[in-house]
Protein backbone atom coordinates (compact mmCIF):
# COMPACT_ATOMS: atom_id res chain seq x y z
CA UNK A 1 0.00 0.00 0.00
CA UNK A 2 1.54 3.13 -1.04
CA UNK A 3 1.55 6.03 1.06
CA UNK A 4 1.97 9.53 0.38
CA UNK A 5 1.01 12.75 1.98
CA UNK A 6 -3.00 14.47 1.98
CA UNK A 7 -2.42 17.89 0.49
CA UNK A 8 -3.93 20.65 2.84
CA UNK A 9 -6.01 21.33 0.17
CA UNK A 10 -8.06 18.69 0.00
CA UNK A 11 -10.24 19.48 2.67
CA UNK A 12 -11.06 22.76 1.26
CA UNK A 13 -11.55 21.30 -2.59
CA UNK A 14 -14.11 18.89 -0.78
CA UNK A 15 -15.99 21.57 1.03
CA UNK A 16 -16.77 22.71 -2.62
CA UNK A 17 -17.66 19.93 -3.79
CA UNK A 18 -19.86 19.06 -0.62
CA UNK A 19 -22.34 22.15 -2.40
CA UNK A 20 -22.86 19.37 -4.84
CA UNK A 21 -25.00 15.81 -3.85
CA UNK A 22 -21.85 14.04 -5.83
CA UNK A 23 -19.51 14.89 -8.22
CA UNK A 24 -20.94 13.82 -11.23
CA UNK A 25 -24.29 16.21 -10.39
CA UNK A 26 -21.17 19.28 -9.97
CA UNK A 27 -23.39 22.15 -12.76
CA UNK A 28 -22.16 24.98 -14.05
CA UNK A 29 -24.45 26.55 -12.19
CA UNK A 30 -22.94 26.31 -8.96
CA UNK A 31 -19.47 26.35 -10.03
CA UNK A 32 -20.80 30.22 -11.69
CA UNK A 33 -21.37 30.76 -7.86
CA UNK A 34 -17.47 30.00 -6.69
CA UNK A 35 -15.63 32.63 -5.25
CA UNK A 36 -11.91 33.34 -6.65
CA UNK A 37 -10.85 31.57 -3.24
CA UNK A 38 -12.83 28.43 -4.28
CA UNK A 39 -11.51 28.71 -7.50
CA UNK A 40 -8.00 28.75 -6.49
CA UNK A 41 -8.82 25.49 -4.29
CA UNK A 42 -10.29 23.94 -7.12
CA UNK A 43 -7.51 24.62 -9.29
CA UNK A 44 -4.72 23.14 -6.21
CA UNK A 45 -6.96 20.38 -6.13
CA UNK A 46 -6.57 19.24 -9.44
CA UNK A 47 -2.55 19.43 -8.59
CA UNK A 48 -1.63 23.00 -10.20
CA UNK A 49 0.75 24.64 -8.38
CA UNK A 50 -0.17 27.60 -5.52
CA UNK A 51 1.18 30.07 -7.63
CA UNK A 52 -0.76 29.07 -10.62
CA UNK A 53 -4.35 28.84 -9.01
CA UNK A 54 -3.06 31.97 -6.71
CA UNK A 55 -2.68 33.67 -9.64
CA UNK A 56 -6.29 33.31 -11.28
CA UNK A 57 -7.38 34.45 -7.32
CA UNK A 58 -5.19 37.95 -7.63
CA UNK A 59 -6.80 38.48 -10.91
CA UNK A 60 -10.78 37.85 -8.84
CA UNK A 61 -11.49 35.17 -10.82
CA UNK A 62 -14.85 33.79 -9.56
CA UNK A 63 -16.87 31.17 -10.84
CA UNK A 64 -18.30 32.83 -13.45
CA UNK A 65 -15.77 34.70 -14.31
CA UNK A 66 -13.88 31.29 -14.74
CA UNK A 67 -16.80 29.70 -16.99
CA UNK A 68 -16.76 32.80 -19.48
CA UNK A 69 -12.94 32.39 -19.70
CA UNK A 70 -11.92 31.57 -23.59
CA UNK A 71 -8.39 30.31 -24.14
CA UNK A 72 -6.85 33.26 -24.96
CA UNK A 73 -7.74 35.11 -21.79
CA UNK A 74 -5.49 32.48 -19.88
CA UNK A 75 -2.34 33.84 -21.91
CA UNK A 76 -2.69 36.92 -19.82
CA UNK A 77 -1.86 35.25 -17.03
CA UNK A 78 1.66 34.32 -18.21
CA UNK A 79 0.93 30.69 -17.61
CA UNK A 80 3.56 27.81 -19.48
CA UNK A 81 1.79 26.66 -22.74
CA UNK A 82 1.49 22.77 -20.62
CA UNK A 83 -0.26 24.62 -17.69
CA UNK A 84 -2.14 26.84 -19.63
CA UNK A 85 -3.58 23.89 -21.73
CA UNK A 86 -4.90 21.22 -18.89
CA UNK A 87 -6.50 24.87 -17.01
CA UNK A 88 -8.50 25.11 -20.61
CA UNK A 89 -9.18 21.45 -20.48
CA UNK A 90 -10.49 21.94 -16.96
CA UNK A 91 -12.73 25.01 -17.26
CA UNK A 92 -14.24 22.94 -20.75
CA UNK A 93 -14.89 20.20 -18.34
CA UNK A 94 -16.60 22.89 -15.66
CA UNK A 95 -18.34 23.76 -18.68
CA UNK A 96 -20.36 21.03 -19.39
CA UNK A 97 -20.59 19.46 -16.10
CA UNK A 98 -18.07 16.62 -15.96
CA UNK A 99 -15.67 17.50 -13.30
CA UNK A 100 -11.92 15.75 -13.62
CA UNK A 101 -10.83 14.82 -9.89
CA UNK A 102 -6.84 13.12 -9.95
């Protein structure tokens, strides 16, 4: 049995994900209601680094913010092209309901 070390972030990442009854029922609709705090969580959660997600916080990206993001908009943020990619793949994800959890 391997063992490895609980990130301090997961308790928060499943505190927003308690809002929904499981993940696969996780809507755009209540992502839209995230705070930029929640969105940096989620972002930590799915293993991008504190100063990534930190960054998308500093900028007040909420929720909805988040959703109405296109592809482009995340080159502002100075992100590597790798990083920059699996965010995109993320927020498609938040998108259309179908949340990614590693």
């Amino acid at each position: 049995i391997p063992i490895f070390k609980i990130s301090p972030y997961v308790k928060p990442l499943k505190s927003i994900l308690k809002k929904s009854s499981s993940l696969s029922n996780l809507c755009a609709t209540e992502v839209r209601n995230w705070t930029p705090e929640e969105v940096r969580e989620y972002f930590i959660g799915q293993h991008f680094s504190n100063n990534d997600a930190t960054k998308l916080m500093e900028q007040e990206i909420d929720g909805e913010s988040l959703l109405t993001m296109s592809r482009d908009d995340l080159n502002h943020f100075n992100f590597k092209f790798g990083v920059c990619i699996k965010m995109w793949n993320r927020i498609l994800h938040l998108r259309v309901g179908k949340i990614k959890i590693h």
